[in-house]
N, C-alpha and C. Protein backbone atom coordinates (compact mmCIF):
# COMPACT_ATOMS: atom_id res chain seq x y z
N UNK A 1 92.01 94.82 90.79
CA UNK A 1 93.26 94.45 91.41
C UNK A 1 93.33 94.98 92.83
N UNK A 2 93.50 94.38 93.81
CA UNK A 2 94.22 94.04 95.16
C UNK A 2 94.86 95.30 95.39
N UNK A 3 94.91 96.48 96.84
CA UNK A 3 96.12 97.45 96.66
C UNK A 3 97.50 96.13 97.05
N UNK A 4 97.16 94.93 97.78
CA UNK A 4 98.65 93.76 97.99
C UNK A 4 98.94 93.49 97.09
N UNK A 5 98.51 93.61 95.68
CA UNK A 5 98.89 93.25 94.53
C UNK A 5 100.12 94.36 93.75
N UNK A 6 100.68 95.58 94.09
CA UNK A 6 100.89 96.01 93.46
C UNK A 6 103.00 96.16 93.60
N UNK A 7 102.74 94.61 94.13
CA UNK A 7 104.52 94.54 94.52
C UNK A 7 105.00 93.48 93.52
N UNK A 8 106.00 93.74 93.12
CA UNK A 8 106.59 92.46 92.52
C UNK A 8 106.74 92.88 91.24
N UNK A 9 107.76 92.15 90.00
CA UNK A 9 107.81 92.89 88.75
C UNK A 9 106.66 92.19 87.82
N UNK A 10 105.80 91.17 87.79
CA UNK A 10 104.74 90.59 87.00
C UNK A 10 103.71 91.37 87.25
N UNK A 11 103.46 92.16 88.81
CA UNK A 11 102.29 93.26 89.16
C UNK A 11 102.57 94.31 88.59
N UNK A 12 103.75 94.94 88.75
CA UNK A 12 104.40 95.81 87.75
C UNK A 12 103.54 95.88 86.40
N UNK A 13 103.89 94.28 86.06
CA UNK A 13 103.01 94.09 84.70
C UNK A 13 102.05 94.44 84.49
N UNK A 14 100.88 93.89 85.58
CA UNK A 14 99.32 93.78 85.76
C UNK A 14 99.42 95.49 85.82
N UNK A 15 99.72 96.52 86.55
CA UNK A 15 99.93 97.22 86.84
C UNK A 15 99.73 98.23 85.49
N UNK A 16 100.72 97.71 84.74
CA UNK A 16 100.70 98.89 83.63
C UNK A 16 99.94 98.49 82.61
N UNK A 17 99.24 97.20 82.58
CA UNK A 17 98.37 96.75 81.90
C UNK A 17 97.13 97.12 82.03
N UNK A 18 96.69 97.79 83.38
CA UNK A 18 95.54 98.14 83.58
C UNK A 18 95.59 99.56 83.48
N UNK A 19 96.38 100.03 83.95
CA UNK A 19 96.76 101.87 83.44
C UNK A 19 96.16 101.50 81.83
N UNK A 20 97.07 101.00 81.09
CA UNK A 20 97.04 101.08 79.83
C UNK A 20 95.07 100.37 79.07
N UNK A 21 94.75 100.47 80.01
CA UNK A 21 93.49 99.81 79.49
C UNK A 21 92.49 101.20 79.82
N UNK A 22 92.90 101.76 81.03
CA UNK A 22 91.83 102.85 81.77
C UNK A 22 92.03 103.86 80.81
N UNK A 23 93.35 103.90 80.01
CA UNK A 23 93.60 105.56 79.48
C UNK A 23 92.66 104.76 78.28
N UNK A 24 92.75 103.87 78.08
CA UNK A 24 92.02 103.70 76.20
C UNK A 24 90.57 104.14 76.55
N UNK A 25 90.11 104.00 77.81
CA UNK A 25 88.50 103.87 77.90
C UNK A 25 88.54 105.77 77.46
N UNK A 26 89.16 106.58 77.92
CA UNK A 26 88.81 107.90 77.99
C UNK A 26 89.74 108.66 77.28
N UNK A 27 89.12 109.53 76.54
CA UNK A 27 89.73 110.83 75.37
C UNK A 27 90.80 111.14 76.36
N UNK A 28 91.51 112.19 75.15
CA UNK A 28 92.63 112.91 75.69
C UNK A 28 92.52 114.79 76.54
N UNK A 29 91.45 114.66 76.98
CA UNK A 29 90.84 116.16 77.36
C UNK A 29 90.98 116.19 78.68
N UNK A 30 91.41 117.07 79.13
CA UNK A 30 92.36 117.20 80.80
C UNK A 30 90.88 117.35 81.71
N UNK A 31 89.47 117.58 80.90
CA UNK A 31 88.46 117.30 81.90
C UNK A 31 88.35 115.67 82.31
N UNK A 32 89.30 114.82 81.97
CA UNK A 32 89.41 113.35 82.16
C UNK A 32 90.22 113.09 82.98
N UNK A 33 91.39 114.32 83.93
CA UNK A 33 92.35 114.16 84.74
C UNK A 33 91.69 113.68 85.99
N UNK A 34 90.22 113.93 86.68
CA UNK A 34 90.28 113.53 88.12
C UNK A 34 89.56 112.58 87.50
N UNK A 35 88.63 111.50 86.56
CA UNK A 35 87.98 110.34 86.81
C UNK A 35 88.93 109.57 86.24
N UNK A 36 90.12 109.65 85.37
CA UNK A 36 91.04 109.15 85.37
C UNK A 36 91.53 108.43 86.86
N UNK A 37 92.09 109.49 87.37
CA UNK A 37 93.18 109.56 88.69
C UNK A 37 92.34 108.40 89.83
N UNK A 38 90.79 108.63 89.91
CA UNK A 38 90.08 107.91 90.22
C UNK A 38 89.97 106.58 90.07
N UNK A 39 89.67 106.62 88.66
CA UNK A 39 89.83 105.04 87.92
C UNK A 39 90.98 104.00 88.62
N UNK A 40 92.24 104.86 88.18
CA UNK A 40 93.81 104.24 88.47
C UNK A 40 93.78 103.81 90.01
N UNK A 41 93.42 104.45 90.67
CA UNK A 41 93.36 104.43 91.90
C UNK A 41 92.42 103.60 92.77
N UNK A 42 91.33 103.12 91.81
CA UNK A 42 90.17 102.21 92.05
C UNK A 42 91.12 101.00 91.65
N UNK A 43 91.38 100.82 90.50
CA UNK A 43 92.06 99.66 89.87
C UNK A 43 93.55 98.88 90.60
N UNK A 44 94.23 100.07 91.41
CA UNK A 44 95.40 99.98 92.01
C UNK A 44 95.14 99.53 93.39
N UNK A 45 93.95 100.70 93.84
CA UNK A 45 94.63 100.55 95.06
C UNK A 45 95.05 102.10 96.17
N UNK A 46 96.10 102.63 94.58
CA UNK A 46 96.64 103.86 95.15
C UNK A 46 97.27 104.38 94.07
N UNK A 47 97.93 105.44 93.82
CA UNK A 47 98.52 106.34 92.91
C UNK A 47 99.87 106.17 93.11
N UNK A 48 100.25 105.09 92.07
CA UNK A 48 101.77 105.16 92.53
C UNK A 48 102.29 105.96 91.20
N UNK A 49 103.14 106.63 91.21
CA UNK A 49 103.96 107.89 90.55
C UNK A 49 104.16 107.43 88.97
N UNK A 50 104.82 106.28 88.96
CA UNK A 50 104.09 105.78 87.54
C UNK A 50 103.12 106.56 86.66
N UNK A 51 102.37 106.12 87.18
CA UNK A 51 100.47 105.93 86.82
C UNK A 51 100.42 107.63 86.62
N UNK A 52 100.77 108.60 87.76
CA UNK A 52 100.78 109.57 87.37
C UNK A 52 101.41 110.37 86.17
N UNK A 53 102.16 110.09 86.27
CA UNK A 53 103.22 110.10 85.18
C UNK A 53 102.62 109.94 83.53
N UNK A 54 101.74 108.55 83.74
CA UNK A 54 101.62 107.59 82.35
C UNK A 54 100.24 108.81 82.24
N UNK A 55 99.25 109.26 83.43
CA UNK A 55 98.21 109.91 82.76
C UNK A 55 98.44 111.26 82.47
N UNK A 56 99.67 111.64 82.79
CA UNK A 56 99.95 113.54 82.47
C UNK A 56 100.77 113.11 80.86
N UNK A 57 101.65 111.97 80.47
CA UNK A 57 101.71 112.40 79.33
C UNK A 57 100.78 111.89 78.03
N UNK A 58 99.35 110.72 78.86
CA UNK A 58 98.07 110.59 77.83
C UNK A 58 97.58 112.16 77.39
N UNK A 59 97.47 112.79 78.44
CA UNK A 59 96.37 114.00 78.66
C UNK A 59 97.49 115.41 78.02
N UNK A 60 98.83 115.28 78.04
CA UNK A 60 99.77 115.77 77.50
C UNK A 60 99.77 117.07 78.15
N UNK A 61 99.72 116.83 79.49
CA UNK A 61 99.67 117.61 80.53
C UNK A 61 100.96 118.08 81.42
N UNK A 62 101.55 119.31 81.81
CA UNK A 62 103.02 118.64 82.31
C UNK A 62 103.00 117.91 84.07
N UNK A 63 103.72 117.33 84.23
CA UNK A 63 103.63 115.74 85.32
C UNK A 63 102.92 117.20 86.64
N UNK A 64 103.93 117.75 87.34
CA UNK A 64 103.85 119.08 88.00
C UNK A 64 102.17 119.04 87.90
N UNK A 65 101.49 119.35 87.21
CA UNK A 65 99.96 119.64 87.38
C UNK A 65 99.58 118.41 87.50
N UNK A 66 99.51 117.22 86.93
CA UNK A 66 98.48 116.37 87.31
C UNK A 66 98.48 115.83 88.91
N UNK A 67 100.42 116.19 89.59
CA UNK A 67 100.70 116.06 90.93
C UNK A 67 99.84 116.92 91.56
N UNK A 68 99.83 118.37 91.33
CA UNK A 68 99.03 118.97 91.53
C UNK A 68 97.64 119.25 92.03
N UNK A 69 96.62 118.49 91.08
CA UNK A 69 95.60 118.46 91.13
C UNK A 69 95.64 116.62 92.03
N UNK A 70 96.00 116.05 92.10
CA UNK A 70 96.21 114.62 92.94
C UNK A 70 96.38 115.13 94.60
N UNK A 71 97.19 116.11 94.92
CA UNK A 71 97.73 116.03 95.78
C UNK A 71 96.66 117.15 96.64
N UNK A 72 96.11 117.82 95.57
CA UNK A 72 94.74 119.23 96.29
C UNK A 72 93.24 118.13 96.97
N UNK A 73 93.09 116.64 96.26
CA UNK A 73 92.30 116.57 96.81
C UNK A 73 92.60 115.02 98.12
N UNK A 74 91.70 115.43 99.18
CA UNK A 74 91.98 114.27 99.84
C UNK A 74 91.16 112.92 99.17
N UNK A 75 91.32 112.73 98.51
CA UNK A 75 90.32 111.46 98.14
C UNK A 75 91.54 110.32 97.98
N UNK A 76 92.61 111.14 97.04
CA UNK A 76 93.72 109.97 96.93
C UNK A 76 94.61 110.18 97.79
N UNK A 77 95.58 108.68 96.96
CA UNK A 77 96.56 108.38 98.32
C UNK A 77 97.41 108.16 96.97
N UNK A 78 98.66 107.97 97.87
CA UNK A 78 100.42 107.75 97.34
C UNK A 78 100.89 106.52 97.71
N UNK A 79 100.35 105.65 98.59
CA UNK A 79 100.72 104.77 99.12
C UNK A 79 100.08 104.01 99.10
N UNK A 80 100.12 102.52 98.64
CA UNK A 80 99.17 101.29 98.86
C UNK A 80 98.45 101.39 100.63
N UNK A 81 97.17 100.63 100.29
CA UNK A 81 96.55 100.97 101.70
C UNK A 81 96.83 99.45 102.16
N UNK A 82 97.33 99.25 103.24
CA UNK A 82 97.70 97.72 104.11
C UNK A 82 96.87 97.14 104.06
N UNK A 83 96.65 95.75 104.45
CA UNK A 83 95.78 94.46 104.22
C UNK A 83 94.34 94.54 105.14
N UNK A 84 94.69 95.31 106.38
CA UNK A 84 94.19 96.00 107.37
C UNK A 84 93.86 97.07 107.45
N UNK A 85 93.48 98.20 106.51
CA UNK A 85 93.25 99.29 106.71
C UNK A 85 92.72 100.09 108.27
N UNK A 86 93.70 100.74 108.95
CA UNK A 86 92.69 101.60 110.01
C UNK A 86 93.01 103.06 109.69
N UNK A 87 91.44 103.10 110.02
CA UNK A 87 90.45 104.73 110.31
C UNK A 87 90.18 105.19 111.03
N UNK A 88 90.87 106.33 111.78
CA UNK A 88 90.37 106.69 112.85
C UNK A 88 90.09 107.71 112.73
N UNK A 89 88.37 108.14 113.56
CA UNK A 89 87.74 109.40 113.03
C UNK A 89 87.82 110.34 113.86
N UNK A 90 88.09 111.78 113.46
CA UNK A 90 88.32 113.10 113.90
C UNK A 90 87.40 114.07 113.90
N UNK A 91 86.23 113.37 113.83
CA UNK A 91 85.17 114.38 113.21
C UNK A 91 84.97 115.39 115.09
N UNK A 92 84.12 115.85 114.99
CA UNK A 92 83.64 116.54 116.26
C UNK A 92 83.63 115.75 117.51
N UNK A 93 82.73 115.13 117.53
CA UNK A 93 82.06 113.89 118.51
C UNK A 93 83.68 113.44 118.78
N UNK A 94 83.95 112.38 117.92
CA UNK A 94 85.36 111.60 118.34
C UNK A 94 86.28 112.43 118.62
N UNK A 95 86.33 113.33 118.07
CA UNK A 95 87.83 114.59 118.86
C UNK A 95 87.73 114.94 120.16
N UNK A 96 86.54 115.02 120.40
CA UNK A 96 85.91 115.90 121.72
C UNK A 96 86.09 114.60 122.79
N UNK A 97 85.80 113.65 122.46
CA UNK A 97 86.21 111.86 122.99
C UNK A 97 87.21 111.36 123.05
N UNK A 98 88.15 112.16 122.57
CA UNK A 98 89.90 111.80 122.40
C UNK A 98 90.01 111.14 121.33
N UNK A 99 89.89 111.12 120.46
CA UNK A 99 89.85 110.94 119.11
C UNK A 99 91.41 110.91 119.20
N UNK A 100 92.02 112.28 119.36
CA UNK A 100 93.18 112.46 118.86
C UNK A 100 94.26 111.37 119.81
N UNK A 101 93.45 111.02 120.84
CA UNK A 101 94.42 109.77 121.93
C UNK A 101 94.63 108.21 120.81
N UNK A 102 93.13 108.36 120.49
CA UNK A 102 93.22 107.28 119.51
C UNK A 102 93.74 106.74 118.58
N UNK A 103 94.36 107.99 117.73
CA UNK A 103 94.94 108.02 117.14
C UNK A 103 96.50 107.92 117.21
N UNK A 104 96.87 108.94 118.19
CA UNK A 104 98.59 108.22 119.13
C UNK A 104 98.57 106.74 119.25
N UNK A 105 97.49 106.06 120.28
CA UNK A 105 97.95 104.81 120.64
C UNK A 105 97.77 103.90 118.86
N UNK A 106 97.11 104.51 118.50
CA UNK A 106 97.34 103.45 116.99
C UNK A 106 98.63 103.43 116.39
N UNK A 107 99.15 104.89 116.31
CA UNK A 107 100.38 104.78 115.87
C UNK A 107 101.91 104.00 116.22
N UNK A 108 101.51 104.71 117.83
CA UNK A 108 102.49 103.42 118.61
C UNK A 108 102.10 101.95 118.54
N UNK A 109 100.89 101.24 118.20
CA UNK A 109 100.61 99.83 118.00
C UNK A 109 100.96 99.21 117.01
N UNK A 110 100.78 100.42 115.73
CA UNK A 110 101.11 100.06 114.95
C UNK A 110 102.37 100.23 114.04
N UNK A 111 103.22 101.18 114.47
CA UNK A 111 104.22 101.17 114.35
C UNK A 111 104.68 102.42 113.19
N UNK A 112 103.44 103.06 113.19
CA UNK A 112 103.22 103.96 111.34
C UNK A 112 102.15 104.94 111.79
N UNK A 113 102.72 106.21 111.13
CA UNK A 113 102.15 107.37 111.60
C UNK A 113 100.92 107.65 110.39
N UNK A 114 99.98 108.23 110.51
CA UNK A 114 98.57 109.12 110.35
C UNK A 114 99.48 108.67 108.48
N UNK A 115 98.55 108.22 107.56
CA UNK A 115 98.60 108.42 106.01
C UNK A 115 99.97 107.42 105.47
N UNK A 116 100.57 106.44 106.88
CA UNK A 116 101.39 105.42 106.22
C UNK A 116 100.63 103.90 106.27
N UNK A 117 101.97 103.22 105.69
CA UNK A 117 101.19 102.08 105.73
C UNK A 117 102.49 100.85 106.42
N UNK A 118 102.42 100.28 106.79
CA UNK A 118 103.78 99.47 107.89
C UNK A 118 104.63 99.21 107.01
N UNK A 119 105.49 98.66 107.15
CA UNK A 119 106.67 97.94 105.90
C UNK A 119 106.18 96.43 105.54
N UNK A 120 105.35 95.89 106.43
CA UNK A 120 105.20 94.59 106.07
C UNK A 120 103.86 94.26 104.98
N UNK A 121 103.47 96.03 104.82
CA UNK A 121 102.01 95.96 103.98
C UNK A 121 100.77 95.38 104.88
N UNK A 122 100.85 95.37 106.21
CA UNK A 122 99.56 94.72 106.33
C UNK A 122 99.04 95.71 107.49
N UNK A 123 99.49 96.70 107.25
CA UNK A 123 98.05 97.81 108.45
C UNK A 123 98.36 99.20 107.84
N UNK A 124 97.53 99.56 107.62
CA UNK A 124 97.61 101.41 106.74
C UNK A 124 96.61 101.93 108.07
N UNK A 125 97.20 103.78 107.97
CA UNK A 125 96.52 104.15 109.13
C UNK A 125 96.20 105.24 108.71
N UNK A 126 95.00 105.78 108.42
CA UNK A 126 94.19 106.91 108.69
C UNK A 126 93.25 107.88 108.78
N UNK A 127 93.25 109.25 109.04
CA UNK A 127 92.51 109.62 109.66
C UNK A 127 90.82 110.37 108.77
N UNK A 128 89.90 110.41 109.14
CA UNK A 128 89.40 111.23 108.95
C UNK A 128 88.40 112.16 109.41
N UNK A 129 87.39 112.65 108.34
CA UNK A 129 87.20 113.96 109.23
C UNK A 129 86.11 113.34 109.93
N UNK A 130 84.86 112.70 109.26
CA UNK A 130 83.78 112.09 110.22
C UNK A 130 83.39 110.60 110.00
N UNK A 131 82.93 109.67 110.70
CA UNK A 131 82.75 108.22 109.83
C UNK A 131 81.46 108.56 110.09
N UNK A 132 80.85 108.93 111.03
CA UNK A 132 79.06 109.18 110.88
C UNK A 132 78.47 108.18 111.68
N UNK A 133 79.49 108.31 113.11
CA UNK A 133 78.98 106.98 114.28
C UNK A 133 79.46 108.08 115.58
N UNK A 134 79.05 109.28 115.36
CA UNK A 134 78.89 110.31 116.71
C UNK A 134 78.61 109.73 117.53
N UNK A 135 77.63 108.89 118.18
CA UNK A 135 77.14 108.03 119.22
C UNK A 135 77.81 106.83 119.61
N UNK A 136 78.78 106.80 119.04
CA UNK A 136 79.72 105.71 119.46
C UNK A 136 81.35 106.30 119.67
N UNK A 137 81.21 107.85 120.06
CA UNK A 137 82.61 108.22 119.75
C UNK A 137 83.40 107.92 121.24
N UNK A 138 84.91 107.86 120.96
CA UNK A 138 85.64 108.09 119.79
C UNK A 138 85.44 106.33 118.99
N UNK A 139 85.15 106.48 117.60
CA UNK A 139 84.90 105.94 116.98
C UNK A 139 86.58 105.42 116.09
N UNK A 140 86.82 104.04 115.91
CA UNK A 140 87.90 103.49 115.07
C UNK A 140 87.47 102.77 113.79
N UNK A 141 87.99 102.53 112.50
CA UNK A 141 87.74 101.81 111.94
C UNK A 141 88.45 100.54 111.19
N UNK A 142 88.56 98.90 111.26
CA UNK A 142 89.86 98.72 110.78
C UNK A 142 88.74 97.61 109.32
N UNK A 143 89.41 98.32 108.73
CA UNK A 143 88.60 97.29 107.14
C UNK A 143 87.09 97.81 107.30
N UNK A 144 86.28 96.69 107.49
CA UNK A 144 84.82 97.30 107.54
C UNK A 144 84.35 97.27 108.81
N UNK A 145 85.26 96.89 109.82
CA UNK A 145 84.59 96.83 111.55
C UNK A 145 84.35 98.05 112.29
N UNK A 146 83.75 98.47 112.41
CA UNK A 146 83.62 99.67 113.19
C UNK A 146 83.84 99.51 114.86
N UNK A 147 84.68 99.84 115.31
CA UNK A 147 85.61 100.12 116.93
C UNK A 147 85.18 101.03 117.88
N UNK A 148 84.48 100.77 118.62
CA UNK A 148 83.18 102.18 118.96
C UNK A 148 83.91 102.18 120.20
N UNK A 149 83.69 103.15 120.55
CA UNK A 149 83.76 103.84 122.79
C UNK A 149 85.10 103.60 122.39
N UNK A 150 86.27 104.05 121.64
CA UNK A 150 87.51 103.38 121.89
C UNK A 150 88.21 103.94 123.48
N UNK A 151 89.30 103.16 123.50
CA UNK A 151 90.12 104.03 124.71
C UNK A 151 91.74 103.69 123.68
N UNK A 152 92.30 104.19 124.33
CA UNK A 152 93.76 103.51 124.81
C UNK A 152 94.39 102.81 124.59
N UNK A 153 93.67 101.91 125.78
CA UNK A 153 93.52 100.52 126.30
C UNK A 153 92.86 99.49 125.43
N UNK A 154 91.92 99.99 124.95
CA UNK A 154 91.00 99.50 124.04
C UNK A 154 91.72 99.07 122.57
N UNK A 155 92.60 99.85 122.04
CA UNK A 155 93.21 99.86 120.97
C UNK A 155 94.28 98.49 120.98
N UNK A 156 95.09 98.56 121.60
CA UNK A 156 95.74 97.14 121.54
C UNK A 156 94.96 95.82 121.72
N UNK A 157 94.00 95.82 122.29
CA UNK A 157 92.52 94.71 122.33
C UNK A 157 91.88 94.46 120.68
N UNK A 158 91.58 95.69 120.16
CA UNK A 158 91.02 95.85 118.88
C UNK A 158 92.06 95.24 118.01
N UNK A 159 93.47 95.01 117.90
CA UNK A 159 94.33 94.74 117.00
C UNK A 159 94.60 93.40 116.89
N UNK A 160 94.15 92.20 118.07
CA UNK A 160 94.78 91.22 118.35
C UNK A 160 94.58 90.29 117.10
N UNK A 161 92.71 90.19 116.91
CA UNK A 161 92.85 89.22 115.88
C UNK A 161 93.53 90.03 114.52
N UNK A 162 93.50 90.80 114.01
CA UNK A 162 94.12 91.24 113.02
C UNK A 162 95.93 90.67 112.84
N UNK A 163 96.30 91.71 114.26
CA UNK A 163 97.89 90.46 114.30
C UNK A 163 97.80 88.91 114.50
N UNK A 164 97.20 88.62 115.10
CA UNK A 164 96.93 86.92 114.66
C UNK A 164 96.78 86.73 113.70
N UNK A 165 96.00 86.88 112.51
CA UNK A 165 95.90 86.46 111.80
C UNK A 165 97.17 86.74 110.48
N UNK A 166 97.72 88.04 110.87
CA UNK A 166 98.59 88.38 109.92
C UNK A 166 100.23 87.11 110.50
N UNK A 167 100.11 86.85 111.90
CA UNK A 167 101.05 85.59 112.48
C UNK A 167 100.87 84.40 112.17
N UNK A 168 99.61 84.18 111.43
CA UNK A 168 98.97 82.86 111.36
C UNK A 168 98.05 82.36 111.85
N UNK A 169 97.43 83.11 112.62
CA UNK A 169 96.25 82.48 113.59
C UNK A 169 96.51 82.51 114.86
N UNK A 170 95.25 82.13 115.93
CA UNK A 170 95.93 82.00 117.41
C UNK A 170 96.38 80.88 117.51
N UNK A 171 96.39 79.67 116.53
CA UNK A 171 97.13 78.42 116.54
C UNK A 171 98.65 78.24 116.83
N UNK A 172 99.01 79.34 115.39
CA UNK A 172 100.07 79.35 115.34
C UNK A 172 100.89 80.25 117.08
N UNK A 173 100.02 81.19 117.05
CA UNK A 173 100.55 81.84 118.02
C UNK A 173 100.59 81.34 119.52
N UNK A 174 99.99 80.33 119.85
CA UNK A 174 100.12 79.72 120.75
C UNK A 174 101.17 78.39 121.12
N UNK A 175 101.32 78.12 119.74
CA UNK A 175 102.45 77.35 119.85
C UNK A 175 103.64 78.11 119.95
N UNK A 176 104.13 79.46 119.53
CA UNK A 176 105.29 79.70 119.71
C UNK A 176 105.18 80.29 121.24
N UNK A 177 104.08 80.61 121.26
CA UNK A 177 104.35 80.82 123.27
C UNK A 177 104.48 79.79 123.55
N UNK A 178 104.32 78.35 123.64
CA UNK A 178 104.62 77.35 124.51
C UNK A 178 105.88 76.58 124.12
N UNK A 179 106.83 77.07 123.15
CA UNK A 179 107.83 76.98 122.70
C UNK A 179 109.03 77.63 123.26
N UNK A 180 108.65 79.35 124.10
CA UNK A 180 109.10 79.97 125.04
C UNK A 180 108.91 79.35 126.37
N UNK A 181 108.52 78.35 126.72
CA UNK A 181 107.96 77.82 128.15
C UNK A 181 109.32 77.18 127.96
């Protein structure tokens, strides 16, 4: 399942249908709490509170710890990741490159700070520690494209087809500029 899939009350459905399938695959032994949390989170998308919930009382664990142990590692998230995922890397190389500039102008482009995701679901933003493209720093990532030498400047360039396409295309978008004429 889609993380865009996880809106609506029939996903809801899909939703707890697949929780309810991941807990059958695995015993009730709290050494099953992180490939669990994993699983759900593969299947989702993301860890929505639910899900947490549904695997602390499989594992008969109280909710408090399985948040716990969710929230100690960075691997998961709380939030569906946007249609667009961007990554922007902080490792050495890209920090030392303004990494951290890169990361401002994304936020202002995109409207959503470091670990959100927009309201419209279609751009999640963030950071990490290295993507492993030092030679191209500061390095961006949006889905699987890798955004090399970024600037600034560079960042609103990198976003266009993404917002086009989330507008409809440059088709569409060209007609409503010549609609403003």
């Amino acid at each position: 399942m889609r993380p865009e899939s996880v809106q609506g009350t029939s996903n809801d459905e899909q939703n707890n249908q697949a929780i309810a399938e991941i807990l059958a695959r695995h015993g009730k032994e709290k050494k099953n709490l992180i490939p669990l949390l994993q699983e759900v989170q593969a299947g989702l998308g993301y860890l929505p509170r639910e899900a947490l919930q549904r695997i602390a009382h499989f594992l008969e664990m109280p909710e408090v710890e399985v948040w716990g142990v969710a929230t100690f590692y960075n691997q998961f998230r709380f939030v569906p990741l946007g249609k667009f995922h961007t990554t922007v890397c902080m490792g050495t190389a890209c920090h030392l490159a303004g990494g951290q500039l890169i990361q401002e102008a994304l936020e202002r482009e995109l409207n959503v700070k470091v670990g959100g995701t927009t309201e419209d679901g279609n751009f999640s933003l963030e950071r990490v520690a290295c993507i492993g493209c030092c030679m191209l720093a500061p390095v961006a990532v949006i889905n699987d494209k890798i955004h090399p030498k970024m600037t600034p400047f560079k960042v609103e360039e990198s976003l266009i087809p993404y917002k086009q396409e989330v507008r409809g295309g440059p088709e569409k978008e060209e007609e409503e500029s010549e609609g403003k004429n």
